[in-house]
Structures are given as C-alpha cells and as structure tokens.
PDB file of N, CA and C in Angstrom:
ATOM      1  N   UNK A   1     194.875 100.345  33.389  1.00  0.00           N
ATOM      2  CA  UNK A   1     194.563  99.253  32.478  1.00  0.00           C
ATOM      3  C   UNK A   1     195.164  99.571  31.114  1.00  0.00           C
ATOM      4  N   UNK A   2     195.672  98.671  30.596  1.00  0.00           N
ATOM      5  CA  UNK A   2     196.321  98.442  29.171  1.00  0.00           C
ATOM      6  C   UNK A   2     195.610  97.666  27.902  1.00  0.00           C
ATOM      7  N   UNK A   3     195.724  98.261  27.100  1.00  0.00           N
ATOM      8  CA  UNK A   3     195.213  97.205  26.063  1.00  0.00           C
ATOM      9  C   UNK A   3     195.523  97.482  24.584  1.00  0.00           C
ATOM     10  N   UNK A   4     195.162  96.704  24.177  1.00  0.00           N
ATOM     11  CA  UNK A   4     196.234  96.458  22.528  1.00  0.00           C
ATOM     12  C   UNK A   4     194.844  96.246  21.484  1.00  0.00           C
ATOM     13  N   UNK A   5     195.406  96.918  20.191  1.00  0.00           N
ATOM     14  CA  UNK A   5     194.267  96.271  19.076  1.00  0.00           C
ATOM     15  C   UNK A   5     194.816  94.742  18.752  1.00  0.00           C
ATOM     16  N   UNK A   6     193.463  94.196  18.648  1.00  0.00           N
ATOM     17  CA  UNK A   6     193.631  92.792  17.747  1.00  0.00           C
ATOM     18  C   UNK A   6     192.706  92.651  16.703  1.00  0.00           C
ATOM     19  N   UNK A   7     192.045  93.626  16.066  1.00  0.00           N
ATOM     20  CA  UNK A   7     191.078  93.185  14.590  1.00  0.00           C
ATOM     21  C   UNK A   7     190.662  94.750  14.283  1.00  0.00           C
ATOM     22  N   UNK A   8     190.709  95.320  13.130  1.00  0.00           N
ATOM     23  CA  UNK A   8     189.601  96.442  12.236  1.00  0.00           C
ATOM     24  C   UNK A   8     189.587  96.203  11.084  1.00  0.00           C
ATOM     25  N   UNK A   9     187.957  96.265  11.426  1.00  0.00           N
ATOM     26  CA  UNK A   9     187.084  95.558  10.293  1.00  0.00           C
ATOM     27  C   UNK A   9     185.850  96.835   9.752  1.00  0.00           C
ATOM     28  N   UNK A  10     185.857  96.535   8.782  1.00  0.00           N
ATOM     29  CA  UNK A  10     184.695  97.806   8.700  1.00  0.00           C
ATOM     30  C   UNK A  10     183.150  96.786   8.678  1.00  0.00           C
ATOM     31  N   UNK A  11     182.205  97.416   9.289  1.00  0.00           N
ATOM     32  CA  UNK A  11     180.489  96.997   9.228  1.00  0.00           C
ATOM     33  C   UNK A  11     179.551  98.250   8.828  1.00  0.00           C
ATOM     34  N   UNK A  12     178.664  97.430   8.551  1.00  0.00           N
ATOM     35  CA  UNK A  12     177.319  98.162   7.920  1.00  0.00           C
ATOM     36  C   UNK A  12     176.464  98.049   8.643  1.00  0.00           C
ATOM     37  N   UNK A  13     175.661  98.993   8.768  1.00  0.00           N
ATOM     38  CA  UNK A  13     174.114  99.206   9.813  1.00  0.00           C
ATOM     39  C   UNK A  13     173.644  98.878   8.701  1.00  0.00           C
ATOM     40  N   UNK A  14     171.950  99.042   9.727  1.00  0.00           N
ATOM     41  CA  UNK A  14     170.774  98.752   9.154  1.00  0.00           C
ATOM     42  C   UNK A  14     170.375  99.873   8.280  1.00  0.00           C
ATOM     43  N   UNK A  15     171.196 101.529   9.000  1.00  0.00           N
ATOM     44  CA  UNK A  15     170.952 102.390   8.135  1.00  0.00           C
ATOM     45  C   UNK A  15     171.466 102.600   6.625  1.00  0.00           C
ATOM     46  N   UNK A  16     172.332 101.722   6.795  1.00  0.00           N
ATOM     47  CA  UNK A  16     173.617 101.913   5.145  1.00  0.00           C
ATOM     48  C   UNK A  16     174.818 102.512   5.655  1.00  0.00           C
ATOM     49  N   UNK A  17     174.952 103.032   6.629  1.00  0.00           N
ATOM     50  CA  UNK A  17     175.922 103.928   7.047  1.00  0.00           C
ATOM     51  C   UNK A  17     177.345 102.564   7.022  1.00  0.00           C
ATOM     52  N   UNK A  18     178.393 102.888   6.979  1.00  0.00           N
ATOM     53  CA  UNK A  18     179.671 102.048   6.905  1.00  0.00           C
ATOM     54  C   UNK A  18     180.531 102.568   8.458  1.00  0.00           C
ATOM     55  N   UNK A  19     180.797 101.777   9.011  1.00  0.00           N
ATOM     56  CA  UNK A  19     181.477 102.168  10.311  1.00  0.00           C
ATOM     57  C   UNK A  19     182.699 101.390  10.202  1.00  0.00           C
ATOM     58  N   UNK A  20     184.180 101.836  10.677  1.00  0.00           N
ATOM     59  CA  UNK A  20     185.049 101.027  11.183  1.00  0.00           C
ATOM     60  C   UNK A  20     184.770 100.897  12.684  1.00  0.00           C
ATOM     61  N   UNK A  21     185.029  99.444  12.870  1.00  0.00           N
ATOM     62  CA  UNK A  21     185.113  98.932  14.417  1.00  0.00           C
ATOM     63  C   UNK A  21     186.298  98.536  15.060  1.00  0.00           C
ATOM     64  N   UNK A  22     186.651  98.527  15.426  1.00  0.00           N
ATOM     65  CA  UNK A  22     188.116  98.015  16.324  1.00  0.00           C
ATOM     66  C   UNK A  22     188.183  97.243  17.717  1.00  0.00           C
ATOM     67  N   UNK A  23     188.703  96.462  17.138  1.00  0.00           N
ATOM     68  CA  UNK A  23     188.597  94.716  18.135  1.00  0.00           C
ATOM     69  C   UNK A  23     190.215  95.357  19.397  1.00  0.00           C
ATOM     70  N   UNK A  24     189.396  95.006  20.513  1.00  0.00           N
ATOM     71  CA  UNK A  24     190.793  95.170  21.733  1.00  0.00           C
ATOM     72  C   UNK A  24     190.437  94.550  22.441  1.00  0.00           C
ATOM     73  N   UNK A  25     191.896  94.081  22.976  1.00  0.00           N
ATOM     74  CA  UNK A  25     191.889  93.001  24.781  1.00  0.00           C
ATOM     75  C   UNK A  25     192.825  93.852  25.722  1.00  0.00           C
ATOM     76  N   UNK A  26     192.160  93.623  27.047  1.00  0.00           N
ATOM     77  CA  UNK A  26     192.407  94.015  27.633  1.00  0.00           C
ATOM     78  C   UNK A  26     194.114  93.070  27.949  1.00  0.00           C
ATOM     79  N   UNK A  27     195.010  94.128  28.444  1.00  0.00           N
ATOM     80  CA  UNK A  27     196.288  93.351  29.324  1.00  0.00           C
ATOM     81  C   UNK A  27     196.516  93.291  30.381  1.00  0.00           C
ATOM     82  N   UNK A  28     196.488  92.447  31.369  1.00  0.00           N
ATOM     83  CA  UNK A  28     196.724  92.859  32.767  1.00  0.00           C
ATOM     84  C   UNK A  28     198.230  92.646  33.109  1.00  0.00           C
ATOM     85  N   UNK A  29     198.940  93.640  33.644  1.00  0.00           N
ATOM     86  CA  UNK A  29     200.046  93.468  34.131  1.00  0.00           C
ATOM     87  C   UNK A  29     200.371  93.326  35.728  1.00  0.00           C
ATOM     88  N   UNK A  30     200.866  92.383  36.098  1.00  0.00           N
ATOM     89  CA  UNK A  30     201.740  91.903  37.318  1.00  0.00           C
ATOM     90  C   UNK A  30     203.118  91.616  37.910  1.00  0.00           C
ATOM     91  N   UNK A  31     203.110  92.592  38.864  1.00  0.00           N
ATOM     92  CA  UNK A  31     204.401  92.428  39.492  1.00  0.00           C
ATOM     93  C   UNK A  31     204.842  91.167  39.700  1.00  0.00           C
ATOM     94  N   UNK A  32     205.701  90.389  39.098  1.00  0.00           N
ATOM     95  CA  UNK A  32     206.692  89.130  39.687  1.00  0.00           C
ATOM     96  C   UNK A  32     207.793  89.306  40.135  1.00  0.00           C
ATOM     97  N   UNK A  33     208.314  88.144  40.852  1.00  0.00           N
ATOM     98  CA  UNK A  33     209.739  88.167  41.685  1.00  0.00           C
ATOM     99  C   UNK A  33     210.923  88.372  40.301  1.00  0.00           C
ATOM    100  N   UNK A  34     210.632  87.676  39.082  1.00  0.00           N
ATOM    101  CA  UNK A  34     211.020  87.986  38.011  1.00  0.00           C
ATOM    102  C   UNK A  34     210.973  88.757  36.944  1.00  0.00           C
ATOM    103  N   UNK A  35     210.273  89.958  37.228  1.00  0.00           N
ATOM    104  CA  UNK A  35     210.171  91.284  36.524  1.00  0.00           C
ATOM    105  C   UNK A  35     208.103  91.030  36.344  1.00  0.00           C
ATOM    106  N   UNK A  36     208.144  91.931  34.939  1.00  0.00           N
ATOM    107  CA  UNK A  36     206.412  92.110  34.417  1.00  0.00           C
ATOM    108  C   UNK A  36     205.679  91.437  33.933  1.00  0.00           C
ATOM    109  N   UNK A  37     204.911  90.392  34.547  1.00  0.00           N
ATOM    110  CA  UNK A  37     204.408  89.405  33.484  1.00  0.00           C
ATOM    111  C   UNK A  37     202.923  90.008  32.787  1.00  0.00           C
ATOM    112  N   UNK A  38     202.559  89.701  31.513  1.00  0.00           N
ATOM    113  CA  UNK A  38     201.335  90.514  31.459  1.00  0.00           C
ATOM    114  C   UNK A  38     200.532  88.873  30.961  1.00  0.00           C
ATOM    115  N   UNK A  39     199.153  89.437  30.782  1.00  0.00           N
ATOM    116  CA  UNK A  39     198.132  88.362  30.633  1.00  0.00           C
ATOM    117  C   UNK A  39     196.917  89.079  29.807  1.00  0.00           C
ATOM    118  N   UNK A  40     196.487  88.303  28.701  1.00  0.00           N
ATOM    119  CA  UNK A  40     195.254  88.748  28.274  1.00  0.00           C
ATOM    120  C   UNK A  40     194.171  88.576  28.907  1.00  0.00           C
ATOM    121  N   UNK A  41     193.286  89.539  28.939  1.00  0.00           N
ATOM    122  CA  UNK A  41     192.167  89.428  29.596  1.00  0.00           C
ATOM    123  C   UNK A  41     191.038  89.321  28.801  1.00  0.00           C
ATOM    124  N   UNK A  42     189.890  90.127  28.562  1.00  0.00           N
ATOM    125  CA  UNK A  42     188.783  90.131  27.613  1.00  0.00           C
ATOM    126  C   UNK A  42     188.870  91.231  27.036  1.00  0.00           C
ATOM    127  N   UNK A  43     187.812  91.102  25.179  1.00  0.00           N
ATOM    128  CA  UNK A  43     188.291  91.507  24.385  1.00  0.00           C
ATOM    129  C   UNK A  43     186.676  92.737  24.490  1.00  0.00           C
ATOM    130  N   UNK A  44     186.858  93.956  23.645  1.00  0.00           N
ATOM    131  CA  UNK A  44     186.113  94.694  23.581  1.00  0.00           C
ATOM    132  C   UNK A  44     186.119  95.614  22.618  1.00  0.00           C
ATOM    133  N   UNK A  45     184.928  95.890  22.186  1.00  0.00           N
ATOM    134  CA  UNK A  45     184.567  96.869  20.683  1.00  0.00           C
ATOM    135  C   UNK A  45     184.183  98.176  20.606  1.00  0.00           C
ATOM    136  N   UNK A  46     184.942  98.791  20.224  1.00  0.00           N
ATOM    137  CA  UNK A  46     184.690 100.405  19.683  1.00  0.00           C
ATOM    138  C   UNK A  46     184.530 100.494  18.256  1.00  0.00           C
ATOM    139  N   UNK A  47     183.667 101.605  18.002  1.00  0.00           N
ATOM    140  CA  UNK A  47     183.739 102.250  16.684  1.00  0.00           C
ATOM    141  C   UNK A  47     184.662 103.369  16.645  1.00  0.00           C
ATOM    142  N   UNK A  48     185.658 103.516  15.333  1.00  0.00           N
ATOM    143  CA  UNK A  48     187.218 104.382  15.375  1.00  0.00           C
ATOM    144  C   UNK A  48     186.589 105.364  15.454  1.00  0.00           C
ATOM    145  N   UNK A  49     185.209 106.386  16.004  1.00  0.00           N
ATOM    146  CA  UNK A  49     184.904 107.429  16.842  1.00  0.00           C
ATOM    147  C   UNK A  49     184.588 107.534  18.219  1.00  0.00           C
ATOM    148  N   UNK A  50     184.751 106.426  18.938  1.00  0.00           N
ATOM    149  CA  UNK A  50     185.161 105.726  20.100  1.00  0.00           C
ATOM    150  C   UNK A  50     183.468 105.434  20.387  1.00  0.00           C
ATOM    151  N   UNK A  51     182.693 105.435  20.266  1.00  0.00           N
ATOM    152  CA  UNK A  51     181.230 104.566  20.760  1.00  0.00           C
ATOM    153  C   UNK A  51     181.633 103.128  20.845  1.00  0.00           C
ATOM    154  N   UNK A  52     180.701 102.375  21.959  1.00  0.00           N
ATOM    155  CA  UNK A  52     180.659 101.619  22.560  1.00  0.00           C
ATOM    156  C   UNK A  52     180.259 100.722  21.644  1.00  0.00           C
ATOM    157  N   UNK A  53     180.230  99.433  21.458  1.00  0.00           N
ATOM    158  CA  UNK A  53     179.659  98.396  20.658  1.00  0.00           C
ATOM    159  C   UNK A  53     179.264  96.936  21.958  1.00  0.00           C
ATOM    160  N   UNK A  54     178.077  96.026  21.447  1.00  0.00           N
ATOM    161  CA  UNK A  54     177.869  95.277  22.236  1.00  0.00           C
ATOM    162  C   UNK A  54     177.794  93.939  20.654  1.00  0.00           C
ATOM    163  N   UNK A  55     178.589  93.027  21.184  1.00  0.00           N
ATOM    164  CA  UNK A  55     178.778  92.113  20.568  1.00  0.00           C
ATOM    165  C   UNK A  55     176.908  90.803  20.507  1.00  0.00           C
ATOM    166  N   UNK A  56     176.471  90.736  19.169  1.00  0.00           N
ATOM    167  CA  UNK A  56     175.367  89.685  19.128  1.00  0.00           C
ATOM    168  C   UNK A  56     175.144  88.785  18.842  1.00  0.00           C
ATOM    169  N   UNK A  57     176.642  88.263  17.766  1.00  0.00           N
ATOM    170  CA  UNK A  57     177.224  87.494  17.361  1.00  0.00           C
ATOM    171  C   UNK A  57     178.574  87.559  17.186  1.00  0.00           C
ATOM    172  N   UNK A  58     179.070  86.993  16.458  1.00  0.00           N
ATOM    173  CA  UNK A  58     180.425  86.790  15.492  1.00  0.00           C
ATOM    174  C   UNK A  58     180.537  88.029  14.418  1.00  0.00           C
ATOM    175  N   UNK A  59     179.787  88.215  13.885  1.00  0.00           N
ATOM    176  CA  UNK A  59     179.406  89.476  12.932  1.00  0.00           C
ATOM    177  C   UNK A  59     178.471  90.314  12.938  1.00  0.00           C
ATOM    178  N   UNK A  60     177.344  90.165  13.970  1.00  0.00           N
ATOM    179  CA  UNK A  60     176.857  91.103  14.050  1.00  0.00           C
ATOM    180  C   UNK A  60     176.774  91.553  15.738  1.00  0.00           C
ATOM    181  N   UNK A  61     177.110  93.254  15.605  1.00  0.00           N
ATOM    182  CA  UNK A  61     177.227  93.917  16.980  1.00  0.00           C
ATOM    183  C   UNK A  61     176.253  94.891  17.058  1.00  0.00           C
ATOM    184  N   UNK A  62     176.080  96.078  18.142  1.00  0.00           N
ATOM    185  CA  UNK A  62     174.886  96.753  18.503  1.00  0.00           C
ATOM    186  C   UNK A  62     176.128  97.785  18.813  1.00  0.00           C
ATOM    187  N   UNK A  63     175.501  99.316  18.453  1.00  0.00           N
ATOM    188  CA  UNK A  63     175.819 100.252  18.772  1.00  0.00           C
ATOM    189  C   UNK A  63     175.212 100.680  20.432  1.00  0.00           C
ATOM    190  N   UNK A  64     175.768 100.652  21.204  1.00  0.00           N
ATOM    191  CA  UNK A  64     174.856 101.120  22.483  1.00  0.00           C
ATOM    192  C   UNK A  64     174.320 102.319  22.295  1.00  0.00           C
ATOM    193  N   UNK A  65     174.992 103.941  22.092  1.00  0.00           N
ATOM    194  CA  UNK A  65     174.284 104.554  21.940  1.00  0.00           C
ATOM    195  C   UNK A  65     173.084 104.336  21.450  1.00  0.00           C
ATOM    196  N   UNK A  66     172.692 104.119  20.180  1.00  0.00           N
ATOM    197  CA  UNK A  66     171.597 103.919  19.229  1.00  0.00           C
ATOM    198  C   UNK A  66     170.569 102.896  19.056  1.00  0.00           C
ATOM    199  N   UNK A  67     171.317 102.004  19.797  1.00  0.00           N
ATOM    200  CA  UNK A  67     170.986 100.883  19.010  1.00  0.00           C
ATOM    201  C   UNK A  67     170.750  99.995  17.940  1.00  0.00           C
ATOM    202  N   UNK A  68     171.322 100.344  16.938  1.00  0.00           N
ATOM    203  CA  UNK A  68     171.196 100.279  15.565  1.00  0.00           C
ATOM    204  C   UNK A  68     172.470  98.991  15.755  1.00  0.00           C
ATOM    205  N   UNK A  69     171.844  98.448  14.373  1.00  0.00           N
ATOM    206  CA  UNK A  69     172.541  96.839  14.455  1.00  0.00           C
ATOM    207  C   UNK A  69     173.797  97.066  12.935  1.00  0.00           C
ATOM    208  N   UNK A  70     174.726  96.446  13.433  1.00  0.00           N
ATOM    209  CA  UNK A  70     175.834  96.459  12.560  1.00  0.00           C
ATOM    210  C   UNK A  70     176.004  95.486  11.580  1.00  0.00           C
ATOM    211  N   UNK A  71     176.785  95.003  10.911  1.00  0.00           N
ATOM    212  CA  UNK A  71     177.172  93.527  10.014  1.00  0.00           C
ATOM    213  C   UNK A  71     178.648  93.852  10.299  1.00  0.00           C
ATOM    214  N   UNK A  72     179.600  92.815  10.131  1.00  0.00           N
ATOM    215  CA  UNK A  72     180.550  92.719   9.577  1.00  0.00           C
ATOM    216  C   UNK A  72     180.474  92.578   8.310  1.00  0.00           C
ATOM    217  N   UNK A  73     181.453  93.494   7.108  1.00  0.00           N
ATOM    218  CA  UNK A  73     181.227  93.041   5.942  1.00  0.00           C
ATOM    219  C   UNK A  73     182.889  92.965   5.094  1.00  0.00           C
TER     220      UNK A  73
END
C-alpha cells in the first residue's frame, strides 16, 4: 500500500499540549493493459510521532492511544 500527504496542520489537546497531525490517502495501484493506473482511496491521520488519530469532526480528532481530544488550530 502507498500513500501520499495531503494536509499538516498543527492541534491542541485538552491538555495544552500542541501536536502536529498529518492528513494522508491512501493510493491504490493497478495493473492495466496500458501501464499503472493509480486511484485515491481513503484518507487517514497521524500525529508526526506516528500515533493513530480518529477523526470527530472536521477539526476536532481523538488520539487513540489516550484518548485525549485535539482542536485544529
């Protein structure tokens, strides 16, 4: 599996703490009779220390480890 950044943004917890997050989609690539076609697939969130993020809105996400709630700011 392949995938590309498309957004880093920095957010704020509930603790004060400041996190960068980093927006990615997945690419799927396929063999064609005409060479590699690729396709976006769905998009997914890390923090740039690689933890998991669960999206709750538009701006606000969830750390899975912790659970602690983020902002976009």
């Amino acid at each position: 599996m392949k995938s590309i950044e498309t957004d880093r943004f920095k957010a704020k917890g509930d603790s004060g703490n400041v996190y960068e997050v980093i927006e990615r989609q997945v690419i799927i690539q396929s063999a064609m009779h005409d060479g590699i076609h690729e396709t976006r697939g769905s998009k997914f969130l890390k923090l740039s220390d690689g933890r998991d993020l669960n999206w709750k809105d538009d701006n606000t996400f969830q750390i899975v480890s912790t659970n602690e709630i983020i902002r976009k700011i």
